[in-house]
Protein backbone atom coordinates (compact mmCIF):
# COMPACT_ATOMS: atom_id res chain seq x y z
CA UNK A 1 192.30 117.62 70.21
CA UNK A 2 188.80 118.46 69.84
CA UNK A 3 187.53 115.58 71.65
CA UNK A 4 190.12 116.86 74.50
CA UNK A 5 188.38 120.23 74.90
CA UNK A 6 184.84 119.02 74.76
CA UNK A 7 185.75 116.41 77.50
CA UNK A 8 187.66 119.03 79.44
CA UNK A 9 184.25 121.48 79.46
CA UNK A 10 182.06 118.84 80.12
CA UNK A 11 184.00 117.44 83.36
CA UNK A 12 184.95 120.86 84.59
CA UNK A 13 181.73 120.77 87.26
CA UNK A 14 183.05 117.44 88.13
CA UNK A 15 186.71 117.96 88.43
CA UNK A 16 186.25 120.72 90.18
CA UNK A 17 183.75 119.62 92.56
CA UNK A 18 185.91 116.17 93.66
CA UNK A 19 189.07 118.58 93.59
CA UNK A 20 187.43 120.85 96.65
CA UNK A 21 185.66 117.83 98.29
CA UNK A 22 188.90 115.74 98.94
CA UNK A 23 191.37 118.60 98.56
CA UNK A 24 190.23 120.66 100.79
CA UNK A 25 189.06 117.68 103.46
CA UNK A 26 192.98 116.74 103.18
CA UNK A 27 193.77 120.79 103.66
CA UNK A 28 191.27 120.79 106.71
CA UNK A 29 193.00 117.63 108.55
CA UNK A 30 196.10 118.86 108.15
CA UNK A 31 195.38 122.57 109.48
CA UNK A 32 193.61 121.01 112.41
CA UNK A 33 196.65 119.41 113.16
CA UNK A 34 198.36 122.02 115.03
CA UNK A 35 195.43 122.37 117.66
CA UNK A 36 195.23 118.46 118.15
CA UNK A 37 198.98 117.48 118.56
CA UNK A 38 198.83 117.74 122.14
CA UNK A 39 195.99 115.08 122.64
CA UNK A 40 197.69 112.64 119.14
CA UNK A 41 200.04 111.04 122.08
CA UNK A 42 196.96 109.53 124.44
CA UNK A 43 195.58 108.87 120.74
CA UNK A 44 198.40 107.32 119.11
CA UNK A 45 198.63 105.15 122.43
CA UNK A 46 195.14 103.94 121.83
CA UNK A 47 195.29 103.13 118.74
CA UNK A 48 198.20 101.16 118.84
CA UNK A 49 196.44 98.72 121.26
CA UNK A 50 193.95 97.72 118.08
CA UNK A 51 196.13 94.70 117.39
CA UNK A 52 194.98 93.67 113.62
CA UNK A 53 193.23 96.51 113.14
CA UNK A 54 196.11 98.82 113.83
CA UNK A 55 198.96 96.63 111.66
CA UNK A 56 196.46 97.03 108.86
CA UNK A 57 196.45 101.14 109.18
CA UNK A 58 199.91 101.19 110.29
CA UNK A 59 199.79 102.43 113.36
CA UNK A 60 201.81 99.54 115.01
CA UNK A 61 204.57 101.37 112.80
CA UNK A 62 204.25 105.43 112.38
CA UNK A 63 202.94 107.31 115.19
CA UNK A 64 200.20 109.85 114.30
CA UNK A 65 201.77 112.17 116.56
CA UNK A 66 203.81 113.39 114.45
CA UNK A 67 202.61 115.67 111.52
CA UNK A 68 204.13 112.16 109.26
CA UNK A 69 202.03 109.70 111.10
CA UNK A 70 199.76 111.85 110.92
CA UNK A 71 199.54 112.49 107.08
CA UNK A 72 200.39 108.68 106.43
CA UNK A 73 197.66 107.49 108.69
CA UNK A 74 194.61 109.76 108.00
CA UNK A 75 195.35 112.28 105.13
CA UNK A 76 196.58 109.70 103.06
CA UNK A 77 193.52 107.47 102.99
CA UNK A 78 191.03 110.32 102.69
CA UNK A 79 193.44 110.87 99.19
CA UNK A 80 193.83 107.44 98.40
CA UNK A 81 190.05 106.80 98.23
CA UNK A 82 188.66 110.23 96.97
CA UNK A 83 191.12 110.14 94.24
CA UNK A 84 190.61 106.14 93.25
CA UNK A 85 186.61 107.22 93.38
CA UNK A 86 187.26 109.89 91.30
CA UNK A 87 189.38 108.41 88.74
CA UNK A 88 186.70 105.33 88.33
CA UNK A 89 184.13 107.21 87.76
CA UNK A 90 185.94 109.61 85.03
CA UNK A 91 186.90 106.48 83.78
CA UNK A 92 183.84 104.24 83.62
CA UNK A 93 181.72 107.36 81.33
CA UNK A 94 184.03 108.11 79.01
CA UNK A 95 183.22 106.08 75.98
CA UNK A 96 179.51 104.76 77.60
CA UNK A 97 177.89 108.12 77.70
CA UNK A 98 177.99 108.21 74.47
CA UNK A 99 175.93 105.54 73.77
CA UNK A 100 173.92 106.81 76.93
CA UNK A 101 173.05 110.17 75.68
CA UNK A 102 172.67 108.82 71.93
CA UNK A 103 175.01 110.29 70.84
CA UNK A 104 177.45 107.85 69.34
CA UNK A 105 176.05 107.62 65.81
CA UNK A 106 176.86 111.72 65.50
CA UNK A 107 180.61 110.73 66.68
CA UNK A 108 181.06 107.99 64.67
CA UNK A 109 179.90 109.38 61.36
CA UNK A 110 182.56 111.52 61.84
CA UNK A 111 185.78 111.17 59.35
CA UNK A 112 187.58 110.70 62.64
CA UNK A 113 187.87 106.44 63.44
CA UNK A 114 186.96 104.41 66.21
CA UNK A 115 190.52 104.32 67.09
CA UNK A 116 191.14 108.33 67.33
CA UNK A 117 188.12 108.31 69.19
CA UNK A 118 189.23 106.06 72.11
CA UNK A 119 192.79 107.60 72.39
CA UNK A 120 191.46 110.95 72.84
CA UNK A 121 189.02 109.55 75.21
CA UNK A 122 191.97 108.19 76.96
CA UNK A 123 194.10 111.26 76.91
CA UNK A 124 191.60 113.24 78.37
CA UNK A 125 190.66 110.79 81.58
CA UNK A 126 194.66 111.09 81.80
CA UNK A 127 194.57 114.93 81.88
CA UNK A 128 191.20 115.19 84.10
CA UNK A 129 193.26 112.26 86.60
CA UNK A 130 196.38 114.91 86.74
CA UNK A 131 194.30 118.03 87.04
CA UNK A 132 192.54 116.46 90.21
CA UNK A 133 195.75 115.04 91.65
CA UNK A 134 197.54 118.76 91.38
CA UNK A 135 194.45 120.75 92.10
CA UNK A 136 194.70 118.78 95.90
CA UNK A 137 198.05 118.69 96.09
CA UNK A 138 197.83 122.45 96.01
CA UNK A 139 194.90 122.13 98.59
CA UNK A 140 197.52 119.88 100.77
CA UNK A 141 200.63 121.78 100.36
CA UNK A 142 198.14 125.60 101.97
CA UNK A 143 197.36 123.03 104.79
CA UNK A 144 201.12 122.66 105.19
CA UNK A 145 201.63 126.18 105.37
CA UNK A 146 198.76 127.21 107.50
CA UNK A 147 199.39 124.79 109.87
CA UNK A 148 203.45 125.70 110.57
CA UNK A 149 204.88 122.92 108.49
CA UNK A 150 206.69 124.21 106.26
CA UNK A 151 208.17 120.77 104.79
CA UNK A 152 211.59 121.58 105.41
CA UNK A 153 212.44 117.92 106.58
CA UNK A 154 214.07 116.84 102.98
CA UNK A 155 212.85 113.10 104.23
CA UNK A 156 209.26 114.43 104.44
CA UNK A 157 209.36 115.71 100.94
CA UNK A 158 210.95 112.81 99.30
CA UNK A 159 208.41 110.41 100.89
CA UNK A 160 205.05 113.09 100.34
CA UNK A 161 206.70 113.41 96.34
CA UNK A 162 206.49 109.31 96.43
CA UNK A 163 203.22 109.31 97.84
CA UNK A 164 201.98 111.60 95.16
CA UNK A 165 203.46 109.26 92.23
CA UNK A 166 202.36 106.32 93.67
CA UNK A 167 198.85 107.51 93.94
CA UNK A 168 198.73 108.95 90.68
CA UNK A 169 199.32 105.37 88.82
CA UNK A 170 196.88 103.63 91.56
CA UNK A 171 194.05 106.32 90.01
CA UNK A 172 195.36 105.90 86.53
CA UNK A 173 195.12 102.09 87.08
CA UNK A 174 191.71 102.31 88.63
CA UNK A 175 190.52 104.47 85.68
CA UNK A 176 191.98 102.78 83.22
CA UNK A 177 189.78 99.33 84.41
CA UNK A 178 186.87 101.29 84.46
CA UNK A 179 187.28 102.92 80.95
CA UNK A 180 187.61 99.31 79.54
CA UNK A 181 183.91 98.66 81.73
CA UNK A 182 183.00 102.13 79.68
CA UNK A 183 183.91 100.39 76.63
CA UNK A 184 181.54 97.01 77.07
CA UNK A 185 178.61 99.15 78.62
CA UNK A 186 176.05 100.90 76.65
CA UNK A 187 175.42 102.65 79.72
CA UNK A 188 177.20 104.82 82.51
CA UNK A 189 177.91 102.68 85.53
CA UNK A 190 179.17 104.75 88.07
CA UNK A 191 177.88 103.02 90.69
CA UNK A 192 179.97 99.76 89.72
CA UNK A 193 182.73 101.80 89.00
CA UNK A 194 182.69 103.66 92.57
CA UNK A 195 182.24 100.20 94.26
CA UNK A 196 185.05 98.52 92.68
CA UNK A 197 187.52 101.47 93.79
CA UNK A 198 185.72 100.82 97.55
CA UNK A 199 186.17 96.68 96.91
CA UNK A 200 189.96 97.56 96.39
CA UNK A 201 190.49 99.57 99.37
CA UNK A 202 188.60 96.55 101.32
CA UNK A 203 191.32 93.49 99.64
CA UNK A 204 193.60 96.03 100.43
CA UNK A 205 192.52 96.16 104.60
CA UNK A 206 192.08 91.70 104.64
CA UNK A 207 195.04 91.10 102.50
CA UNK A 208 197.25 93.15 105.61
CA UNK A 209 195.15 91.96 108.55
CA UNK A 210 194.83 87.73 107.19
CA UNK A 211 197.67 86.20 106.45
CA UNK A 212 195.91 84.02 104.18
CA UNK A 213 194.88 86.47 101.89
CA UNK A 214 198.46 88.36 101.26
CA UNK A 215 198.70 87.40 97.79
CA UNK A 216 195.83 90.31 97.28
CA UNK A 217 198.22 92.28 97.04
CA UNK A 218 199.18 91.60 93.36
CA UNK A 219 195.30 92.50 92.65
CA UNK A 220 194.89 95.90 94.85
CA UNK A 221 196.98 99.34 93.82
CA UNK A 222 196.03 100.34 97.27
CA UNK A 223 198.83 98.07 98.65
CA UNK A 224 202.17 100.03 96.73
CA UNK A 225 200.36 103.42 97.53
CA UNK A 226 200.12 102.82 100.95
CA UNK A 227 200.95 105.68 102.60
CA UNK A 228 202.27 104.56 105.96
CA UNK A 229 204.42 101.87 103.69
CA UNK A 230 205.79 104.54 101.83
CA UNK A 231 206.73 107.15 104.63
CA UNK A 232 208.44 104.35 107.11
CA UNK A 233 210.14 102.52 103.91
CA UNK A 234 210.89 105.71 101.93
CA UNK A 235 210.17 103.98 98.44
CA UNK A 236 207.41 102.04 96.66
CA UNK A 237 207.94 98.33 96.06
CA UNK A 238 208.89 98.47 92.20
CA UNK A 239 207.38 95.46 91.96
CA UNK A 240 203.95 95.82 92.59
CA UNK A 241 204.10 99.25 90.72
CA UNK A 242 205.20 97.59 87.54
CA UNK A 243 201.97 95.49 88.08
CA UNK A 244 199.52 98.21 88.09
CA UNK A 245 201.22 99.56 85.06
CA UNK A 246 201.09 96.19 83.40
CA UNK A 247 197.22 96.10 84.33
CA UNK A 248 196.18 99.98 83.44
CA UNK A 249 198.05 99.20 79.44
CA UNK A 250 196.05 95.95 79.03
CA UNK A 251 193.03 97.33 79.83
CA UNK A 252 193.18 100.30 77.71
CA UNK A 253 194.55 97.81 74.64
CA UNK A 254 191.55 96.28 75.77
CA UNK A 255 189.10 98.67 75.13
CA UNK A 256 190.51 99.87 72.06
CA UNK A 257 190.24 95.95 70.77
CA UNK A 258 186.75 96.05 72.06
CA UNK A 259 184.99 99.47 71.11
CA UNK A 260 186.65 99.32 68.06
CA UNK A 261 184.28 95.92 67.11
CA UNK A 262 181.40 96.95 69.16
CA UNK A 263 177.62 97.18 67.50
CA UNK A 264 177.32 100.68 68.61
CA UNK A 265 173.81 102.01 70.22
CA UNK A 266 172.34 104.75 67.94
């Protein structure tokens, strides 16, 4: 529990700081809405003549008209990548900046055990991954209200509630990879960590738009957090979901397997 507060205090600047970037970018599209809907037809029109490019954003199947298409199109990836960016990175200096700032051979002299050490790591990339995911939704949800919607479609709910839980195991998943990286690394590598949450959304774009390459879709989380799959399907495929839970226990197993026999930096 200690380890929880100390990570909590020393990831407040951050958590904050990602919370008002992407929260209130998602708050800002949304309240712009209102003044744009008139010009989203002669939009939406255009951008359904994109052929590949538009099947891959799903505009061939949700029209951004509509405050839906709208949110599924162009809210929802501004979320979707802020939040896998943010959970990477959370992820990939847990356990490394320790070894980073030298500070390691303090923690480990502790009575406390590799072990505990790890699963409070853990718990508190969890907590700082949930924090970040409420703080916007409560960004999102002013939008809503600022803009006139006031979410009383019970379809719209149902689909923005699946959204949310979807994308809260893709950044779990994506943070969880990234804390097993933190494990091997004796030093904080953000900038992998941000990439790989970038090369996902990327498999994620080729796997829709090649044929070829659809069996990506068992590697990205980007793929059963989709939000225009979710809000024209109204579900997640189970699936794929069960996947990314598969992946995010493995690599935390992982890391507790390999921090737990790692030569340690002073």
């Amino acid at each position: 529990m200690v380890l929880l507060k100390h990570e909590l205090r020393e990831n407040l600047k951050s958590l904050l700081l990602w919370s008002v970037c992407v929260g209130f970018t998602c708050f800002g599209c949304i309240w712009l809405f209102g003044s744009l809907e008139e010009s989203m037809t002669q939009m939406a029109e255009a951008y359904g003549q994109m052929g590949a490019f538009s099947a891959a954003l799903g505009l061939d199947r949700i029209s951004i008209s509509t405050i839906e298409g709208f949110y599924a199109t162009e809210v929802a990836l501004v979320y979707a990548i802020g939040g896998a960016m943010f959970g990477a990175m959370t992820g990939a200096c847990m356990l490394a900046k320790e070894e980073e700032g030298h500070t390691s051979e303090f923690l480990n002299t502790l009575p406390l055990g590799r072990g505990y050490v790890v699963l409070w790591k853990f718990f508190s990339m969890v907590l700082l991954i949930l924090l970040f995911n409420l703080l916007c939704s409560i960004w999102e949800l002013a939008g809503f209200a600022l803009a006139g919607e006031a979410l009383q479609k019970k379809e719209m709910v149902q689909n923005l509630m699946l959204f949310h839980g979807a994308q809260l195991l893709m950044h779990l998943e994506i943070g969880s990879v990234c804390f097993l990286l933190s494990a091997f690394s004796r030093k904080k590598q953000v900038g992998a960590a941000l990439g790989f949450a970038i090369l996902l959304y990327v498999l994620d774009l080729m796997c829709r738009m090649i044929p070829d390459l659809e069996n990506m879709k068992y590697v990205t989380p980007y793929y059963f957090s989709n939000g225009t799959d979710i809000f024209t399907s109204g579900k997640v495929e189970a699936g794929l979901a069960v996947i990314g839970i598969v992946v995010m226990a493995a690599a935390v197993l992982a890391a507790f397997g390999i921090y737990g026999r790692k030569d340690l930096a002073a």
